[in-house]
N, C-alpha and C. Protein backbone atom coordinates (compact mmCIF):
# COMPACT_ATOMS: atom_id res chain seq x y z
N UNK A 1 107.44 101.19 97.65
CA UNK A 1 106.81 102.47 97.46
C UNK A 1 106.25 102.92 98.80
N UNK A 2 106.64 103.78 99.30
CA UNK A 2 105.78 105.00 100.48
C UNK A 2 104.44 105.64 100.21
N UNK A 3 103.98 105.62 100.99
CA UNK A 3 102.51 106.60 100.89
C UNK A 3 102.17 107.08 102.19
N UNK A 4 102.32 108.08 102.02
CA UNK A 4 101.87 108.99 103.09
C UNK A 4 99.77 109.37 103.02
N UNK A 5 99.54 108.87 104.01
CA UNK A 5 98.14 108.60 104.21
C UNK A 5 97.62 109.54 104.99
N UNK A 6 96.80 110.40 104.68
CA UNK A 6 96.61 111.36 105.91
C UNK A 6 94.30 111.08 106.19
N UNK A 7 94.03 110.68 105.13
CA UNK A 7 92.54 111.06 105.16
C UNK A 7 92.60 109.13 104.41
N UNK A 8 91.01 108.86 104.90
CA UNK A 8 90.53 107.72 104.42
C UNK A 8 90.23 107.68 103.20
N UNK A 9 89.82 108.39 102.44
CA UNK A 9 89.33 108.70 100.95
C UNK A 9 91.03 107.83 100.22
N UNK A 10 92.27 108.39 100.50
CA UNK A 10 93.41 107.84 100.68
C UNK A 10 93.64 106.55 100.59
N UNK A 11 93.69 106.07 101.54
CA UNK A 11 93.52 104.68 101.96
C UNK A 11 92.83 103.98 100.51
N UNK A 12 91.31 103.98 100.74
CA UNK A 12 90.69 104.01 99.62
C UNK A 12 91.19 103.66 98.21
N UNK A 13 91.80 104.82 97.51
CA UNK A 13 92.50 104.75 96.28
C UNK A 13 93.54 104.17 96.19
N UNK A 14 94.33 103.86 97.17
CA UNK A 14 95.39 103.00 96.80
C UNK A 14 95.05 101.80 97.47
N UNK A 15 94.02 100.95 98.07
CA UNK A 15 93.43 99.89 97.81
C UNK A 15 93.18 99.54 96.49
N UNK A 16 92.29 100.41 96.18
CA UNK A 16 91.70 100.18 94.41
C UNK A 16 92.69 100.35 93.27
N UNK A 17 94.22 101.00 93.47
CA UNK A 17 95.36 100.69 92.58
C UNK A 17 95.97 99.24 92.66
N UNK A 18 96.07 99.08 94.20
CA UNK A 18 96.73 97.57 94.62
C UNK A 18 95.43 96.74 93.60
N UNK A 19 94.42 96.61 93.64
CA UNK A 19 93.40 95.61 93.34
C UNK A 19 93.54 95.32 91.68
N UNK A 20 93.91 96.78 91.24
CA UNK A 20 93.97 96.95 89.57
C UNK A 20 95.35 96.28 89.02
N UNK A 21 96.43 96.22 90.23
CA UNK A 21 97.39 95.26 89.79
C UNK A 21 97.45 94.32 89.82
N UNK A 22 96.90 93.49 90.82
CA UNK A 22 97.21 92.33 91.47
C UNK A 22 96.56 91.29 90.25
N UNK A 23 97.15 90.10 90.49
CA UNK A 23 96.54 88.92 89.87
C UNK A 23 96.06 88.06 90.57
N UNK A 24 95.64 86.74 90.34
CA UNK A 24 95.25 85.66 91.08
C UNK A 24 96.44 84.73 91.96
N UNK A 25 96.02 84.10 92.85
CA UNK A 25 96.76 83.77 93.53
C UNK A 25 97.99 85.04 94.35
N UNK A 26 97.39 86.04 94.42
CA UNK A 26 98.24 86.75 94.90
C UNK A 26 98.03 86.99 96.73
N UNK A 27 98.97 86.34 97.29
CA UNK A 27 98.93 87.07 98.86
C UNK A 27 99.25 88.38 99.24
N UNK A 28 98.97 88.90 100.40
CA UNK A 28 98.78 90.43 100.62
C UNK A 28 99.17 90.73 102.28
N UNK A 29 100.47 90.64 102.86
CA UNK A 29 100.62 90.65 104.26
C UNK A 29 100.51 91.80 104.59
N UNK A 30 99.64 92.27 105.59
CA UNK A 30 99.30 93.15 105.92
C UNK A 30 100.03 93.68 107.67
N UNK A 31 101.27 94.20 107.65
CA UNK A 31 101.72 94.25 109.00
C UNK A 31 101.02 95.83 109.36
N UNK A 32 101.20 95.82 110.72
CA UNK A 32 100.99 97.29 111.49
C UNK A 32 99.89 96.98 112.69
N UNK A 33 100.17 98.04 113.80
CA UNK A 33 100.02 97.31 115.19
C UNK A 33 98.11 97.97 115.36
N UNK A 34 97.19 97.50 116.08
CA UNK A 34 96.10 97.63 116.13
C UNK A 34 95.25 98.73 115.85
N UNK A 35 94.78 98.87 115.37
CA UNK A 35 93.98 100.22 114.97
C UNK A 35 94.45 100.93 113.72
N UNK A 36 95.39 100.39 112.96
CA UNK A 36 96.39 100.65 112.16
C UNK A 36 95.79 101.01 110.34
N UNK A 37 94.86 100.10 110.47
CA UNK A 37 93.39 100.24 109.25
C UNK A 37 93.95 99.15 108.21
N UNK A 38 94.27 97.80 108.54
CA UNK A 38 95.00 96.95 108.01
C UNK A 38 93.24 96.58 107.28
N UNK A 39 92.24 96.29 108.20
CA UNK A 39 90.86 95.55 108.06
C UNK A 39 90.23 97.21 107.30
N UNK A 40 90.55 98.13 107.58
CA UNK A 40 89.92 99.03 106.72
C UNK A 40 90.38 99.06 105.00
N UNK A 41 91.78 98.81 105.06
CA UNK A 41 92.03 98.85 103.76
C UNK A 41 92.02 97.50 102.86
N UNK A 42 91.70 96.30 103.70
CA UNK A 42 90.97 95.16 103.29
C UNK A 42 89.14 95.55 103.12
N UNK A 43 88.87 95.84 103.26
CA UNK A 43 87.38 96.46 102.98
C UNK A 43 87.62 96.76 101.81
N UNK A 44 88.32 98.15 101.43
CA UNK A 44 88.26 98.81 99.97
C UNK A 44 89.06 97.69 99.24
N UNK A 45 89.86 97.73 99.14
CA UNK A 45 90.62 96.43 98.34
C UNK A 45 89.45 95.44 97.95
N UNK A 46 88.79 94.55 99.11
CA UNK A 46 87.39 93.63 98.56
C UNK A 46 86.50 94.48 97.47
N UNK A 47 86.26 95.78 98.09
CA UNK A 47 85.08 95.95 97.22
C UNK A 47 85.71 96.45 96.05
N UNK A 48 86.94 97.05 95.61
CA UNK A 48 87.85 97.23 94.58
C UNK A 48 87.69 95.81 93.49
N UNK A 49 88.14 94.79 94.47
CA UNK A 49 88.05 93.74 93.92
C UNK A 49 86.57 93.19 92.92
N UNK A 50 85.27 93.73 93.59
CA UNK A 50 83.92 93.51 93.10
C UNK A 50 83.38 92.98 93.66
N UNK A 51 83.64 92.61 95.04
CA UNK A 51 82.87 92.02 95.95
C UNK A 51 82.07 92.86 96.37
N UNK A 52 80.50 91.94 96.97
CA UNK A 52 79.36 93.35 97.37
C UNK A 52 79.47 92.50 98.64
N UNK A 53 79.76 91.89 99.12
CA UNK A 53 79.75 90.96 100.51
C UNK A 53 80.34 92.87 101.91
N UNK A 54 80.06 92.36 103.02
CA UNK A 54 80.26 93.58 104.00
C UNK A 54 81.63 92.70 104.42
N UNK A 55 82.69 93.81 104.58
CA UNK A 55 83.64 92.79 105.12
C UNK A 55 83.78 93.25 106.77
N UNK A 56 84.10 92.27 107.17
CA UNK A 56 83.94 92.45 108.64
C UNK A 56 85.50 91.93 109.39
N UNK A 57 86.07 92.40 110.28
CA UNK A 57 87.02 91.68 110.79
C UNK A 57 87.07 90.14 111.15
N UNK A 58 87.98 89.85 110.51
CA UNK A 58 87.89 87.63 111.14
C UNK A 58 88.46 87.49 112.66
N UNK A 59 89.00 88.74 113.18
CA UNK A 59 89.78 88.46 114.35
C UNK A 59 89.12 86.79 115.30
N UNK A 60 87.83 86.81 115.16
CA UNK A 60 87.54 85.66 116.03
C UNK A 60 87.18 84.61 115.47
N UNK A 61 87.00 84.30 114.39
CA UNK A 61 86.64 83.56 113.46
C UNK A 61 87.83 83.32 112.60
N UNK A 62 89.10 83.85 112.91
CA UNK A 62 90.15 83.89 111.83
C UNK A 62 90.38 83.62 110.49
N UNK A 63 89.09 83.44 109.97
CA UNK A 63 89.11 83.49 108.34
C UNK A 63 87.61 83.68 107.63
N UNK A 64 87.48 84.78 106.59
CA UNK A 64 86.47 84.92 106.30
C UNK A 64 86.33 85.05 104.74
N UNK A 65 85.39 84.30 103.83
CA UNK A 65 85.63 84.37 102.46
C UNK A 65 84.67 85.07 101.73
N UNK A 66 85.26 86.34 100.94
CA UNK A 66 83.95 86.95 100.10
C UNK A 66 84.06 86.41 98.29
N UNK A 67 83.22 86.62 97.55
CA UNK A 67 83.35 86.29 96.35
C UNK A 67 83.40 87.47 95.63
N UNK A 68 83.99 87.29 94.47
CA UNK A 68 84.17 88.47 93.14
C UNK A 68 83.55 88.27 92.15
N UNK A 69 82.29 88.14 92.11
CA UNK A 69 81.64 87.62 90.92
C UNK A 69 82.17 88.08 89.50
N UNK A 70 82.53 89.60 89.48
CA UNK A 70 82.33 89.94 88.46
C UNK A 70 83.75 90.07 87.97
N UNK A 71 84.61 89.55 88.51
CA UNK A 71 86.12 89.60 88.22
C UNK A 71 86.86 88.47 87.25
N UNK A 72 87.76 88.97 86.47
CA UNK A 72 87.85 87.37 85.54
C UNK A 72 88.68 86.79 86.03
N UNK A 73 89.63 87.25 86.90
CA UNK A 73 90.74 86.16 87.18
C UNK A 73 90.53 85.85 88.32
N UNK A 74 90.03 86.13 89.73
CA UNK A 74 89.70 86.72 90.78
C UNK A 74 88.52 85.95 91.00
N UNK A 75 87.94 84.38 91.98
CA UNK A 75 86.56 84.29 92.30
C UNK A 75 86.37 84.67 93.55
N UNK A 76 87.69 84.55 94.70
CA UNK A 76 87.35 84.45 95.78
C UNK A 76 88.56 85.47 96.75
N UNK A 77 88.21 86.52 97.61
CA UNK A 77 88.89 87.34 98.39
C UNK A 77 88.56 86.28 99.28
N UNK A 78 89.82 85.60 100.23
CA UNK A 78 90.15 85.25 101.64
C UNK A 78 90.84 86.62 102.47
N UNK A 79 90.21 86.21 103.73
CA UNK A 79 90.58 87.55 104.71
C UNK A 79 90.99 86.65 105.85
N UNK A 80 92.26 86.79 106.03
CA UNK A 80 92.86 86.11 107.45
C UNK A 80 92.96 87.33 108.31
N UNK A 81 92.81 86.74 110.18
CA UNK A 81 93.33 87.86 110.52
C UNK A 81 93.68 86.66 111.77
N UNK A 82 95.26 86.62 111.93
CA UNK A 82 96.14 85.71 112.82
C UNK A 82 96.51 86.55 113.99
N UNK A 83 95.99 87.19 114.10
CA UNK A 83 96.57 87.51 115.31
C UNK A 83 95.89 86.84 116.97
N UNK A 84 95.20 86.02 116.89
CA UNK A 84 95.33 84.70 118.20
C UNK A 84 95.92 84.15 117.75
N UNK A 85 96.46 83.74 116.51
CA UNK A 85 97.53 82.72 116.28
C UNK A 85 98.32 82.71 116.82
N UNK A 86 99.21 81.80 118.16
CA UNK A 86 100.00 81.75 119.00
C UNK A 86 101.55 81.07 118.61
N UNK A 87 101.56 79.81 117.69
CA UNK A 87 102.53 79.59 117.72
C UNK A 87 102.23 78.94 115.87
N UNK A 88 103.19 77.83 115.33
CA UNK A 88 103.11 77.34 113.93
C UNK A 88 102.45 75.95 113.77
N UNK A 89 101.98 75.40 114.75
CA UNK A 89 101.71 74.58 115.06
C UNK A 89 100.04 74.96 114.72
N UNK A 90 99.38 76.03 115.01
CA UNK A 90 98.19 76.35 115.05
C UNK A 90 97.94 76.86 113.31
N UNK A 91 99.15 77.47 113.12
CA UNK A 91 98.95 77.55 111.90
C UNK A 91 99.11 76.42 110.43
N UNK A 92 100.21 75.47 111.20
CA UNK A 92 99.53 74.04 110.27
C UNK A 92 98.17 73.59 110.46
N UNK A 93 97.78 74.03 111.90
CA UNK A 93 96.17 72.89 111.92
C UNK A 93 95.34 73.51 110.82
N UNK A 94 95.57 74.98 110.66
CA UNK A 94 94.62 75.46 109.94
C UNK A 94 94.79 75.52 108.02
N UNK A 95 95.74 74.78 107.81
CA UNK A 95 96.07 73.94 106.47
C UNK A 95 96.64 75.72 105.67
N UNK A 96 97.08 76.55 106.68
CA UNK A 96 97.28 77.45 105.46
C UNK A 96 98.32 77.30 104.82
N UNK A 97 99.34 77.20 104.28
CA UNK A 97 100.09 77.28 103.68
C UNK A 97 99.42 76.39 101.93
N UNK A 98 98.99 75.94 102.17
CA UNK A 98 97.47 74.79 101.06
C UNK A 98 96.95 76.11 100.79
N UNK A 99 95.57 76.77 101.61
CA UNK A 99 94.78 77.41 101.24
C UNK A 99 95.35 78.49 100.34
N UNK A 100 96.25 79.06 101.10
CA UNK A 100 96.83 80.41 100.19
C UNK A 100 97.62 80.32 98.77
N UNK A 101 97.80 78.77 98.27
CA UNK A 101 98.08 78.44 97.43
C UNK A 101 96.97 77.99 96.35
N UNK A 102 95.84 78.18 96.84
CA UNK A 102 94.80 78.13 95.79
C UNK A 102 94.25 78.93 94.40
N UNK A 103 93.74 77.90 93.71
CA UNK A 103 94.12 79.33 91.95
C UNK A 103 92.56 79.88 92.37
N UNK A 104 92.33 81.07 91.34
CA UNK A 104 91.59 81.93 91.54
C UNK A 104 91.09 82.79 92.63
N UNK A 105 92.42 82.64 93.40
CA UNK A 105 91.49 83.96 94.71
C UNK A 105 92.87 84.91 95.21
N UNK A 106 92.48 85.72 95.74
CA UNK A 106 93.13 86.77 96.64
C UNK A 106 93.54 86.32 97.97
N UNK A 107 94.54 86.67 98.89
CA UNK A 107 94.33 85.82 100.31
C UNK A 107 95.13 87.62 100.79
N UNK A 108 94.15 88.39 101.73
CA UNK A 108 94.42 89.07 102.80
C UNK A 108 95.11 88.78 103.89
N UNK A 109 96.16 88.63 104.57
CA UNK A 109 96.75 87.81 105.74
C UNK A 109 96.66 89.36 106.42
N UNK A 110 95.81 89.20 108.05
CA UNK A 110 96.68 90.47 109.09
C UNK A 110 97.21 89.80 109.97
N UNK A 111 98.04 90.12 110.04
CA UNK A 111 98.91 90.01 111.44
C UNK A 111 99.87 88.85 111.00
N UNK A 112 100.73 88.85 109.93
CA UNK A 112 101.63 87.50 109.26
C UNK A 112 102.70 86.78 110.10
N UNK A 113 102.83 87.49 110.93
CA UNK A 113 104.09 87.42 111.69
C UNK A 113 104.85 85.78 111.73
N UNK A 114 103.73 84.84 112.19
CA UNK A 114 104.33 83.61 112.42
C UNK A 114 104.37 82.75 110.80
N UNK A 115 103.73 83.45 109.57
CA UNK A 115 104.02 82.89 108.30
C UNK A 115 105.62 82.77 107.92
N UNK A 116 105.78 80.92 107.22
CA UNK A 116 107.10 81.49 106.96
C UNK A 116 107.40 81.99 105.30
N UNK A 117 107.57 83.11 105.81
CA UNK A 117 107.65 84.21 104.18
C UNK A 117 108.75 83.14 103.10
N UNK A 118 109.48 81.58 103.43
CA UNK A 118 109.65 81.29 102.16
C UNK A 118 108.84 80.06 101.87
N UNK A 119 107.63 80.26 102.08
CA UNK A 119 106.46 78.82 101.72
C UNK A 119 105.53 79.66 100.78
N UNK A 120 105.71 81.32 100.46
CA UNK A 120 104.92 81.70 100.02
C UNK A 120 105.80 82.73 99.16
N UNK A 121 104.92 83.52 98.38
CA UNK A 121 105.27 84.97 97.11
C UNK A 121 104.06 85.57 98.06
N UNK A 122 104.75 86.73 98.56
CA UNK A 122 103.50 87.58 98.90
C UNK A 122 104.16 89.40 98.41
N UNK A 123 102.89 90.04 98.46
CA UNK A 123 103.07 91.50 98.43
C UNK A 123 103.06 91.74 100.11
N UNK A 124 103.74 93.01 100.39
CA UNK A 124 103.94 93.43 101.81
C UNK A 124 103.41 94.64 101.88
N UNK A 125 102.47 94.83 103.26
CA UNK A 125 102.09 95.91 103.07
C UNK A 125 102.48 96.66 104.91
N UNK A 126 102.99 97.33 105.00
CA UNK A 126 103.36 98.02 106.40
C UNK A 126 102.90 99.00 106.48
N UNK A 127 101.83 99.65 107.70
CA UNK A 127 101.20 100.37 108.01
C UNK A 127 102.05 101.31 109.79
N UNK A 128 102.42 102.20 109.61
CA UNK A 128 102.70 102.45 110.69
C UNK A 128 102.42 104.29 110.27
N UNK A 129 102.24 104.66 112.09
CA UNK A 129 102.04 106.31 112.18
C UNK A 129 103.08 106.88 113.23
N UNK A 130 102.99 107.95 112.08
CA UNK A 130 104.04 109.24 112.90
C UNK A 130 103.41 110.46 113.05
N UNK A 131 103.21 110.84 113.97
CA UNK A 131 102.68 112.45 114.09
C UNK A 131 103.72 113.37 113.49
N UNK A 132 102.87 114.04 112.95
CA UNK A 132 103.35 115.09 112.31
C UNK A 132 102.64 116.36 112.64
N UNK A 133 103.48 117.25 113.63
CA UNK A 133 103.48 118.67 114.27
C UNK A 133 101.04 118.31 114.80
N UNK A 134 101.25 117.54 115.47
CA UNK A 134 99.58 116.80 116.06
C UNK A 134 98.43 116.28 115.04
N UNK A 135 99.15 116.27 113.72
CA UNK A 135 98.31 115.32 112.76
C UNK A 135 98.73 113.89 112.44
N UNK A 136 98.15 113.15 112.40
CA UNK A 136 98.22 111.35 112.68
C UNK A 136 98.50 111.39 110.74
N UNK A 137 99.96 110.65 110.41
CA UNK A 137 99.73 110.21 109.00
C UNK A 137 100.17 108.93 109.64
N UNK A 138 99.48 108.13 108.24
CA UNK A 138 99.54 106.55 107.85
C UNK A 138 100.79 107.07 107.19
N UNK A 139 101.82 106.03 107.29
CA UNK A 139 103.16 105.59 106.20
C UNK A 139 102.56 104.47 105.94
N UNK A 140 102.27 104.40 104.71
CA UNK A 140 102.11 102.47 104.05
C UNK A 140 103.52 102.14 103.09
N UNK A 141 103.56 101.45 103.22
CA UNK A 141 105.12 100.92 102.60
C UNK A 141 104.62 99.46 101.73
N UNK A 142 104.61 99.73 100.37
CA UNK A 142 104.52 98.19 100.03
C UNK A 142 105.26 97.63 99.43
N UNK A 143 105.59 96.84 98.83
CA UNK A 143 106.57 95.61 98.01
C UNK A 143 105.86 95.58 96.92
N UNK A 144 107.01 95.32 95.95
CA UNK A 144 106.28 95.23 94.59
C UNK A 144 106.62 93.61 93.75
């Protein structure tokens, strides 16, 4: 499915559709190149989810966990963001392919690139912009 994104309110609501589908154990690759609102639309998605936690980028910390208290299938949103991840080697140290296989939570991945997409079931989410006649739209593209 396409979505043409022009305003954040946007963004927004189709976080909170993705959140109303999703189930547990569901991964969420988030591609598109910096500034792209991969960590913005992980924000709404968390708080979609029922988390009151502030979400903040993991870029340096590369993983950050909020809770869903009030969710029934749903205890725990994970927020990866790999992009220092350099090679696969860094990404075994960090046991993910385990973690993201855990029951009851959500796992956000940005920047997936070095995941290998058959150790996992994920949803895809691609963020890229095209000007249009000097207005900036988001194309989000996701997998179903």
């Amino acid at each position: 499915m396409e979505y043409n994104i022009t305003e954040i309110s946007q963004t927004q609501k189709l976080a909170e559709k993705i959140a109303k589908e999703i189930s547990e154990n569901t991964v969420i690759l988030l591609f598109g190149d910096l500034g792209s609102g991969k960590t913005t639309f992980s924000r709404f998605f968390s708080i979609a989810m029922g988390s009151e936690n502030r979400v903040q980028s993991p870029t340096f910390v590369i993983h950050r966990q909020y809770i869903a208290p009030n969710n029934e299938n749903v205890q725990r949103i994970n927020h990866y963001d790999l992009y220092r991840i350099t090679n696969k080697a860094e990404l075994e140290d960090l046991s993910i392919y385990e973690a993201l296989n855990e029951p009851e939570q959500v796992s956000l991945v940005e920047w997936p690139e070095l995941l290998e997409k058959t150790q996992i079931t994920a949803k895809i989410i691609s963020i890229e912009f095209e000007d249009n006649n000097g207005k900036r739209i988001a194309k989000i593209n996701t997998n179903n």
